[in-house]
Every structure is written in C-alpha cells, then in structure tokens.
C-alpha atoms as a PDB file:
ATOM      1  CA  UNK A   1      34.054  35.873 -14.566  1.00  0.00           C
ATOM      2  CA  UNK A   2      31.044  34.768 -17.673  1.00  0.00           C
ATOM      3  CA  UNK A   3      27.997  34.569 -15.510  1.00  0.00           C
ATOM      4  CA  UNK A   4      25.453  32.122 -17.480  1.00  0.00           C
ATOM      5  CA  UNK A   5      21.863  33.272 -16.935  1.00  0.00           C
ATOM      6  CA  UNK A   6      19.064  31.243 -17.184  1.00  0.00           C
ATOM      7  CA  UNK A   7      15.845  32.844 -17.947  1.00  0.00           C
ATOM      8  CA  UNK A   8      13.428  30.005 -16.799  1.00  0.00           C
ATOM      9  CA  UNK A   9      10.327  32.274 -15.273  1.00  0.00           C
ATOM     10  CA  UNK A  10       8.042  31.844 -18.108  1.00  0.00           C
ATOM     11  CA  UNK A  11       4.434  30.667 -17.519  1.00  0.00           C
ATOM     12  CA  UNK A  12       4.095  28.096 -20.146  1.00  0.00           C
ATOM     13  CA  UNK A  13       0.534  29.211 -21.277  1.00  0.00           C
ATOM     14  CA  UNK A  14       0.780  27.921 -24.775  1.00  0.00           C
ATOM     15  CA  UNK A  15       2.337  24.385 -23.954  1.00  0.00           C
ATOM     16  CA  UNK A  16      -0.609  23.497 -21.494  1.00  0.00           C
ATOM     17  CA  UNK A  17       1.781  22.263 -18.628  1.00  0.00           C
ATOM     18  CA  UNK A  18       4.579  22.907 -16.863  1.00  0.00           C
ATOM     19  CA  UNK A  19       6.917  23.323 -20.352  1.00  0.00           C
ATOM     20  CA  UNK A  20      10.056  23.479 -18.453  1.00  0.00           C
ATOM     21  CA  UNK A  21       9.486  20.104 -16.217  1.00  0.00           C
ATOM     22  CA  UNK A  22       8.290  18.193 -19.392  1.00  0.00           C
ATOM     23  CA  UNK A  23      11.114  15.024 -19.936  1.00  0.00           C
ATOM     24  CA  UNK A  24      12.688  14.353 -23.282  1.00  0.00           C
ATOM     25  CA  UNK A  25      13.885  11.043 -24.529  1.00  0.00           C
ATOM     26  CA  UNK A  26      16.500  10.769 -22.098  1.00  0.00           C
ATOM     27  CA  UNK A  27      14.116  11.608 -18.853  1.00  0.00           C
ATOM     28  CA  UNK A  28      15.564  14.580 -18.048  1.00  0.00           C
ATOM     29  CA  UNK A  29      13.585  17.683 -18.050  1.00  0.00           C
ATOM     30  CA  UNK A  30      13.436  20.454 -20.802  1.00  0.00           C
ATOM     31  CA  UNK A  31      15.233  22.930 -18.954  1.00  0.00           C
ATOM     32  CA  UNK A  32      17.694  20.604 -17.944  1.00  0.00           C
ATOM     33  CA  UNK A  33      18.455  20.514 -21.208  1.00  0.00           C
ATOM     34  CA  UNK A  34      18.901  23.902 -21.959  1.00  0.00           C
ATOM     35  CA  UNK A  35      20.977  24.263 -18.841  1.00  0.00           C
ATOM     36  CA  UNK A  36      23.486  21.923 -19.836  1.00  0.00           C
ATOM     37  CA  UNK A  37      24.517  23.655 -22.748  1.00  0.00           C
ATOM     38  CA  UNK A  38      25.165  26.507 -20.523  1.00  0.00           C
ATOM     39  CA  UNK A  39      26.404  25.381 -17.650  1.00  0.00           C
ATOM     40  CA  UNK A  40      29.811  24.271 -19.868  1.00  0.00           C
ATOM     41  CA  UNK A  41      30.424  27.341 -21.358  1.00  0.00           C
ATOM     42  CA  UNK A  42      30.422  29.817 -18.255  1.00  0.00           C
ATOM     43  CA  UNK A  43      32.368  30.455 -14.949  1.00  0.00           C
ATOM     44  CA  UNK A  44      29.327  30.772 -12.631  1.00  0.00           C
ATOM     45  CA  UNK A  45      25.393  29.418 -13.389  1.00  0.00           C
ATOM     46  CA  UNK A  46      22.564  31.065 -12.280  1.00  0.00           C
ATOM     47  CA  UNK A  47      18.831  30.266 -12.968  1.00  0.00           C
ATOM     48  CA  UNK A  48      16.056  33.012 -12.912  1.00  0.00           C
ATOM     49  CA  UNK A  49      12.710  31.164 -11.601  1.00  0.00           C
ATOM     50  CA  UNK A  50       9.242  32.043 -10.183  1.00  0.00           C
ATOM     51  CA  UNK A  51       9.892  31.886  -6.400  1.00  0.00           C
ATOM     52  CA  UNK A  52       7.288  29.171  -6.615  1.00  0.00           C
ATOM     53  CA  UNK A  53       8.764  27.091  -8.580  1.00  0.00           C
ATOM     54  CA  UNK A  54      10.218  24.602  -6.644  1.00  0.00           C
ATOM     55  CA  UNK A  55      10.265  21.429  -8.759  1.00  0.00           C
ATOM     56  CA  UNK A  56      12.089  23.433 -11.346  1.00  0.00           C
ATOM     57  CA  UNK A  57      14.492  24.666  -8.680  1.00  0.00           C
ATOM     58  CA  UNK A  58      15.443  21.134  -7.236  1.00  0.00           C
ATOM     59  CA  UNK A  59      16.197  20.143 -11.026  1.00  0.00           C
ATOM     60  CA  UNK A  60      18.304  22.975 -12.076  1.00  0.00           C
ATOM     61  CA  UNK A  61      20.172  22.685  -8.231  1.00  0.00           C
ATOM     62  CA  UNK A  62      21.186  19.176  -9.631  1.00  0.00           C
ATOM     63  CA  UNK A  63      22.513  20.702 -12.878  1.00  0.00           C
ATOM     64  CA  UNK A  64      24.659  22.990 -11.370  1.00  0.00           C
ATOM     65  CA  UNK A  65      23.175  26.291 -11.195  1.00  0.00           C
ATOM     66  CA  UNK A  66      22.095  28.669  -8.265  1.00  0.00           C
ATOM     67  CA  UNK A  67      19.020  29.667  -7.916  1.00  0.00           C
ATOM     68  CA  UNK A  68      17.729  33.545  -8.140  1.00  0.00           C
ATOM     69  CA  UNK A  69      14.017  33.617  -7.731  1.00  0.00           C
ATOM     70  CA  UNK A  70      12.602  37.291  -9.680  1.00  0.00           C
ATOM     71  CA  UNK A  71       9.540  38.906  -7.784  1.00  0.00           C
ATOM     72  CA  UNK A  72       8.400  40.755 -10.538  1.00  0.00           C
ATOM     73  CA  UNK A  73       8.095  38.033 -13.152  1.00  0.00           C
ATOM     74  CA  UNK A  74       5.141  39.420 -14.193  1.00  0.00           C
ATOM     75  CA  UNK A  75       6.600  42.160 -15.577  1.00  0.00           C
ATOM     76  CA  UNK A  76       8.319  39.819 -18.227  1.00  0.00           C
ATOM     77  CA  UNK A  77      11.515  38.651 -19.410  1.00  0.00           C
ATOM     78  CA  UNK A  78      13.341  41.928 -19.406  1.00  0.00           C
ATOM     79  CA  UNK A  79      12.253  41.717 -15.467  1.00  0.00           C
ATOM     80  CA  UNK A  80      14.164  38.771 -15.426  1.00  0.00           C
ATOM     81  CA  UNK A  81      16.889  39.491 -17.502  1.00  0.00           C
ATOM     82  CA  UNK A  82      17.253  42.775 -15.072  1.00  0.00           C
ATOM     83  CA  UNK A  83      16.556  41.168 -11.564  1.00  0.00           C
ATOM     84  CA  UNK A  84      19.146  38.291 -12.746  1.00  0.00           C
ATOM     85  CA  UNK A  85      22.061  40.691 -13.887  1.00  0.00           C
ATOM     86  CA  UNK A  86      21.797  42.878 -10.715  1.00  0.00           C
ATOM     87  CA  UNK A  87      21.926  40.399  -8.677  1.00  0.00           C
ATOM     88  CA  UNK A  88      25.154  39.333 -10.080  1.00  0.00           C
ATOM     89  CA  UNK A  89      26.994  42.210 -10.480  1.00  0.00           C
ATOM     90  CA  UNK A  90      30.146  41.567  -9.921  1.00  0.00           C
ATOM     91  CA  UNK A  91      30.134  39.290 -13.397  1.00  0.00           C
ATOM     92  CA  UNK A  92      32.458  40.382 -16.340  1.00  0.00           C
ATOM     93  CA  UNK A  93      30.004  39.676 -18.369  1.00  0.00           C
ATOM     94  CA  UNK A  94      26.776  37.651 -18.564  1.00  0.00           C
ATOM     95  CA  UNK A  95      25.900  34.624 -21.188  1.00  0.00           C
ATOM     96  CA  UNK A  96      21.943  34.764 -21.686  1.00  0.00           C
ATOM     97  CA  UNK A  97      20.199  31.606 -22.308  1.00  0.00           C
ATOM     98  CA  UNK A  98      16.747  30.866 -22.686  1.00  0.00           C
ATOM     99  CA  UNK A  99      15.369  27.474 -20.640  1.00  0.00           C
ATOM    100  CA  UNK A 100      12.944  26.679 -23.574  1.00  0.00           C
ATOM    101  CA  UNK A 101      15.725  26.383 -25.799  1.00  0.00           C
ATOM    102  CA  UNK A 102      16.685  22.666 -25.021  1.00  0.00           C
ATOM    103  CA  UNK A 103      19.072  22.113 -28.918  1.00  0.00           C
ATOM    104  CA  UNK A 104      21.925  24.161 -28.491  1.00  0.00           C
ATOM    105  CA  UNK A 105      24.690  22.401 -28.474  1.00  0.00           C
ATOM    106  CA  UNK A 106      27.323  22.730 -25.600  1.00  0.00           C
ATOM    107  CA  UNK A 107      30.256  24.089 -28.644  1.00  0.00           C
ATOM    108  CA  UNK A 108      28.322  26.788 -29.403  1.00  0.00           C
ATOM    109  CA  UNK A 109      27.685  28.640 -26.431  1.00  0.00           C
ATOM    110  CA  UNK A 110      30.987  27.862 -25.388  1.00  0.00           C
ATOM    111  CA  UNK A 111      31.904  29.493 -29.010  1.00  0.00           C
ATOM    112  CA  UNK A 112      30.041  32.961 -27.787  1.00  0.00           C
ATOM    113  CA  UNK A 113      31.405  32.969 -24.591  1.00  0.00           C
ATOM    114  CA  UNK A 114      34.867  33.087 -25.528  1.00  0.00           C
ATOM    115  CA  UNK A 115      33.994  36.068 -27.600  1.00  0.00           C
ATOM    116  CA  UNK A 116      32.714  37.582 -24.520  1.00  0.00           C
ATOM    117  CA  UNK A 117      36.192  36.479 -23.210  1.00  0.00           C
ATOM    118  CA  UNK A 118      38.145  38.278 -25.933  1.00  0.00           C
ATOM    119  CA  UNK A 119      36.172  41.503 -24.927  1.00  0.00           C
ATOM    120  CA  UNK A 120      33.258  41.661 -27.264  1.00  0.00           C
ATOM    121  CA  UNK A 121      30.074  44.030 -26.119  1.00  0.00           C
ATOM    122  CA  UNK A 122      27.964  41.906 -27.635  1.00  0.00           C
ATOM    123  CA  UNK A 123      28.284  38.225 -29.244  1.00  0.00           C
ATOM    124  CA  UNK A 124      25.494  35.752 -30.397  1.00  0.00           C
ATOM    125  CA  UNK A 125      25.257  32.702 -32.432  1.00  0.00           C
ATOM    126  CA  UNK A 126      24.277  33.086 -36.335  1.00  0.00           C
ATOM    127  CA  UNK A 127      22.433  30.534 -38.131  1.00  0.00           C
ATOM    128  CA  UNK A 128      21.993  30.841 -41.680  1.00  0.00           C
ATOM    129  CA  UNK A 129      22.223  34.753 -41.306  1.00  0.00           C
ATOM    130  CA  UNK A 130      19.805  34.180 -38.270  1.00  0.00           C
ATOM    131  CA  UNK A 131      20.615  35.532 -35.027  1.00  0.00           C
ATOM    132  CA  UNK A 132      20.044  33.278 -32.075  1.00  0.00           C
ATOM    133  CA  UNK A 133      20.761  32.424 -28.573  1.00  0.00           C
ATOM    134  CA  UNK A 134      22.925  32.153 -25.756  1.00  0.00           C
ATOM    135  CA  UNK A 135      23.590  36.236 -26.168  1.00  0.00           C
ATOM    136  CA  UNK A 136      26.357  36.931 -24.336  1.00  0.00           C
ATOM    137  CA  UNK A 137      26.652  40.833 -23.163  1.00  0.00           C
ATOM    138  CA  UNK A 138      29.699  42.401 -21.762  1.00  0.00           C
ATOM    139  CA  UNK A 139      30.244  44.420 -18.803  1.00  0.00           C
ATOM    140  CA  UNK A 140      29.820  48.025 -19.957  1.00  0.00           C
ATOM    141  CA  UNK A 141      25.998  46.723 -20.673  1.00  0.00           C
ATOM    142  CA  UNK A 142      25.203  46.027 -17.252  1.00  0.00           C
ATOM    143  CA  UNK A 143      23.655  49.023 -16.131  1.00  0.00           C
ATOM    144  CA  UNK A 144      21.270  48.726 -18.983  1.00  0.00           C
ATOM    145  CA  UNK A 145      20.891  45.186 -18.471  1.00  0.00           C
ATOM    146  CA  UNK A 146      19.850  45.935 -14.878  1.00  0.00           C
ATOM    147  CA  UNK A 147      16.934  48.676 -16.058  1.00  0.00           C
ATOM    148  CA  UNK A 148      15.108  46.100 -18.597  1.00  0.00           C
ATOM    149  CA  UNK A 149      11.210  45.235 -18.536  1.00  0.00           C
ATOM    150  CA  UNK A 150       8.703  44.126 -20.775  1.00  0.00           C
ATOM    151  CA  UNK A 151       8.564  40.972 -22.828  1.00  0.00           C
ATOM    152  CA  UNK A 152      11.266  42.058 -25.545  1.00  0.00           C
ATOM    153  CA  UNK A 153      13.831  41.255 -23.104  1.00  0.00           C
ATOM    154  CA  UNK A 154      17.135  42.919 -24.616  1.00  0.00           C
ATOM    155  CA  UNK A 155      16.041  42.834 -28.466  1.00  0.00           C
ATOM    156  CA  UNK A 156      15.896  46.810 -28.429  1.00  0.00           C
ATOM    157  CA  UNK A 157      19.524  46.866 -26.810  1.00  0.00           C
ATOM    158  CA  UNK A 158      21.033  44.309 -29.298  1.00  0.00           C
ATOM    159  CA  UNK A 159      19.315  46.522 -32.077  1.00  0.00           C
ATOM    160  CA  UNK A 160      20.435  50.094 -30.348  1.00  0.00           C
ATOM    161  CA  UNK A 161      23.890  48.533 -30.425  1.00  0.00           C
ATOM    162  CA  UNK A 162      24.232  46.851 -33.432  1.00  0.00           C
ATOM    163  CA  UNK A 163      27.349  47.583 -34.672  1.00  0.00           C
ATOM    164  CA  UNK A 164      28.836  46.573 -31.456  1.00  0.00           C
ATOM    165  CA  UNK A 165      27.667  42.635 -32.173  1.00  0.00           C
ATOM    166  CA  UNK A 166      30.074  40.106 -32.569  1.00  0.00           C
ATOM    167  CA  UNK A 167      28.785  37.578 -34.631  1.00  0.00           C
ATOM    168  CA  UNK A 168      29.700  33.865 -33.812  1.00  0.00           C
ATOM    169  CA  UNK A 169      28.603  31.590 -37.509  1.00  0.00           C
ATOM    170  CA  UNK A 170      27.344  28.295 -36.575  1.00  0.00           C
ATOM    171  CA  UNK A 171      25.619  25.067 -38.072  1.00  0.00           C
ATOM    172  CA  UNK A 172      23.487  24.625 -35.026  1.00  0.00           C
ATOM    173  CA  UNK A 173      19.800  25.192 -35.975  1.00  0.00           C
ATOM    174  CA  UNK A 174      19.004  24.899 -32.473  1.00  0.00           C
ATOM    175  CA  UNK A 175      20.061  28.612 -31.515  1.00  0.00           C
ATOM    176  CA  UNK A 176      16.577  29.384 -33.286  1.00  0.00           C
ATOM    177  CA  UNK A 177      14.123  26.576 -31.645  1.00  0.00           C
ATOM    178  CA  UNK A 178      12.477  27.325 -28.835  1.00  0.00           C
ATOM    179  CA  UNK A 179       9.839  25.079 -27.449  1.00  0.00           C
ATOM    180  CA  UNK A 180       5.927  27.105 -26.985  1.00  0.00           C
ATOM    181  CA  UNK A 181       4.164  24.072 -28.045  1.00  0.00           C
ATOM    182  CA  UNK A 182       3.446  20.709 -27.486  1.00  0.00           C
ATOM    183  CA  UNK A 183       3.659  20.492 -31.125  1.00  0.00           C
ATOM    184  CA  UNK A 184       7.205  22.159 -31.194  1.00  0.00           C
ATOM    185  CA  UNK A 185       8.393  18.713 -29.463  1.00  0.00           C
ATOM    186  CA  UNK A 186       7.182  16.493 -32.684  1.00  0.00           C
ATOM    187  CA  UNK A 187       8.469  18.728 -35.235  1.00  0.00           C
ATOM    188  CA  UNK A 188      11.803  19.175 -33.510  1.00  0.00           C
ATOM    189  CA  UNK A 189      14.103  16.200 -33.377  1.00  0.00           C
ATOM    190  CA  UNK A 190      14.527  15.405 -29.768  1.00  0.00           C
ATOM    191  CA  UNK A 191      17.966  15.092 -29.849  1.00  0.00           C
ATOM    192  CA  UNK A 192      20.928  18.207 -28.923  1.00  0.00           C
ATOM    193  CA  UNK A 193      21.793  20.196 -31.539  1.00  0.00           C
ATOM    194  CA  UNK A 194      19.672  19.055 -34.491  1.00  0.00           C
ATOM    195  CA  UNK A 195      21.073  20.546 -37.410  1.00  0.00           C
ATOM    196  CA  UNK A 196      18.568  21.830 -39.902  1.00  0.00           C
ATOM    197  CA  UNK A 197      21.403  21.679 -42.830  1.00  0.00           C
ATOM    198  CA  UNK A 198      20.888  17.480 -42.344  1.00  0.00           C
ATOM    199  CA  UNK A 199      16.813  18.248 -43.451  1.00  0.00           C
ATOM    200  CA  UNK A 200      17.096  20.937 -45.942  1.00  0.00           C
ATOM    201  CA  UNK A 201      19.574  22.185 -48.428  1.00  0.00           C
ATOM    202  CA  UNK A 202      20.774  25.663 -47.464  1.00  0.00           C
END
C-alpha cells in the first residue's frame, strides 16, 4: 500500500495569511489543490496539519485524506515528514507531497508512484534536469524517515542515497513551484500543471 503524505503544517509567514486556505480561480483552496494531485496517485491519503488547524482539516476531510495532526511542528518539516511516516507504518511505501505545491499535475505523481510500485528506494519527478516533488520513498527508508527533524526535511537522505534515485522525466514545471508569496500566485499561471516549456524555449 503507497501512502500519500501531505506535509501541510507550515506557518505561512512569508505569504501574510493563511497560504494554504487562500482560493484559486476555481474557489477551491491552495492545498486542495495540491491534494488532488495526490490523492489519485496513492492507495491511502493522509494530511500532516497543526492540530489547530481546523479550517484546513475540514477542507482536506472533503478531499479525501485523513487527518494526522504533528505536535512538534515546530521542529519543522522533517518533524512532519517523521511524525507522518510513523504513524503510518504499515505503508509499503510513502509518496511525499508538499501542500504549497498546488501545479502538479495528477500524471505525474501517479508517474512516481508506480516507480515506487515497481520497487524503487527512491523516485521523484525531473524537470529540465531539476529534481522536484511528490518524492516517493520506499519501505526500507522508513526507519529513517521516522527519525527526521529540522527544516531540510529528507534533502540529506535523497543526497546520502543518491544512487538509489529513480528518476521519473517530466514536462510538468509545476514539480518546482511552490507558493511562499503572494507574489508567487501572479507570476504562476493559476491553472494545474503549467508547463514552463509553453513560456520559454528549453
């Protein structure tokens, strides 16, 4: 079973508001955007939220994802990343999204998570030679998974184990945008899976 996890315990200090709540085009929130992409790729959804987040909560209920609220959020997203893979341990492996990440389009992750599927320890999205996100981990990482901290998340794992990563090419620029900004909104196209090849020559 591909557990999705949903990293969506930031604290939106750059973007002024609540980042995650803010509605797109189509009135549906940020991080319901994000989710969706998700949501269709994996076996079972999970979202990892401030326990007082409860607006968020309701939203990504509606989307189709349970709920895991981290205590130690604080501690950043490797807290998360942790608290959210121990929590489902009995996953074959885990499909990590981030909730700021509204572009990716539903293929890709899907894309990743079948490499997961196929056995990989490690697959992600490439862009352009850019790495991006969902990550998907296998099982044998869990136990490092679970021992994470800090606000690097699992950067130094993907680089410790680099020759274990399955890369997954793509044309989907939005595996590299992430909202921080109110100003990330106007300069991204609000619309899934903006491709940057359609703007720029490669």
């Amino acid at each position: 079973m591909i557990t999705g996890l949903l990293l969506a315990a930031g604290r939106s200090r750059r973007f002024g508001s609540p980042k995650l709540l803010h509605r797109l085009s189509d009135g549906a929130p940020l991080a319901v955007h994000s989710a969706r992409s998700l949501r269709a790729a994996v076996d079972r959804a999970v979202a990892v939220i401030k326990p007082d987040d409860l607006a968020l909560a309701t939203q990504l209920r509606q989307a189709g994802f349970e709920i895991a609220c981290c205590p130690d959020t604080h501690n950043g997203q490797g807290a998360s990343l942790a608290f959210g893979v121990r929590v489902t341990g009995g996953s074959t492996g885990w499909l990590v999204a981030l909730a700021d990440m509204p572009y990716i389009r539903p293929e890709t992750a899907q894309a990743v998570a079948a490499k997961l599927r196929g056995g990989a320890i490690i697959a992600a999205p490439y862009f352009r030679g850019h790495r991006g996100h969902p990550v998907g981990f296998g099982r044998a990482l869990g136990p490092q998974l679970g021992a994470l901290t800090g606000d690097a998340g699992a950067l130094a794992l993907i680089k410790a184990h680099r020759h274990l990563v399955v890369k997954v090419p793509c044309r989907d620029a939005g595996v590299l945008e992430d909202i921080d900004t109110p100003d990330d909104l106007r300069r991204t196209p609000d619309r899934p899976g903006f491709d940057l090849a359609d703007e720029a020559a490669p």
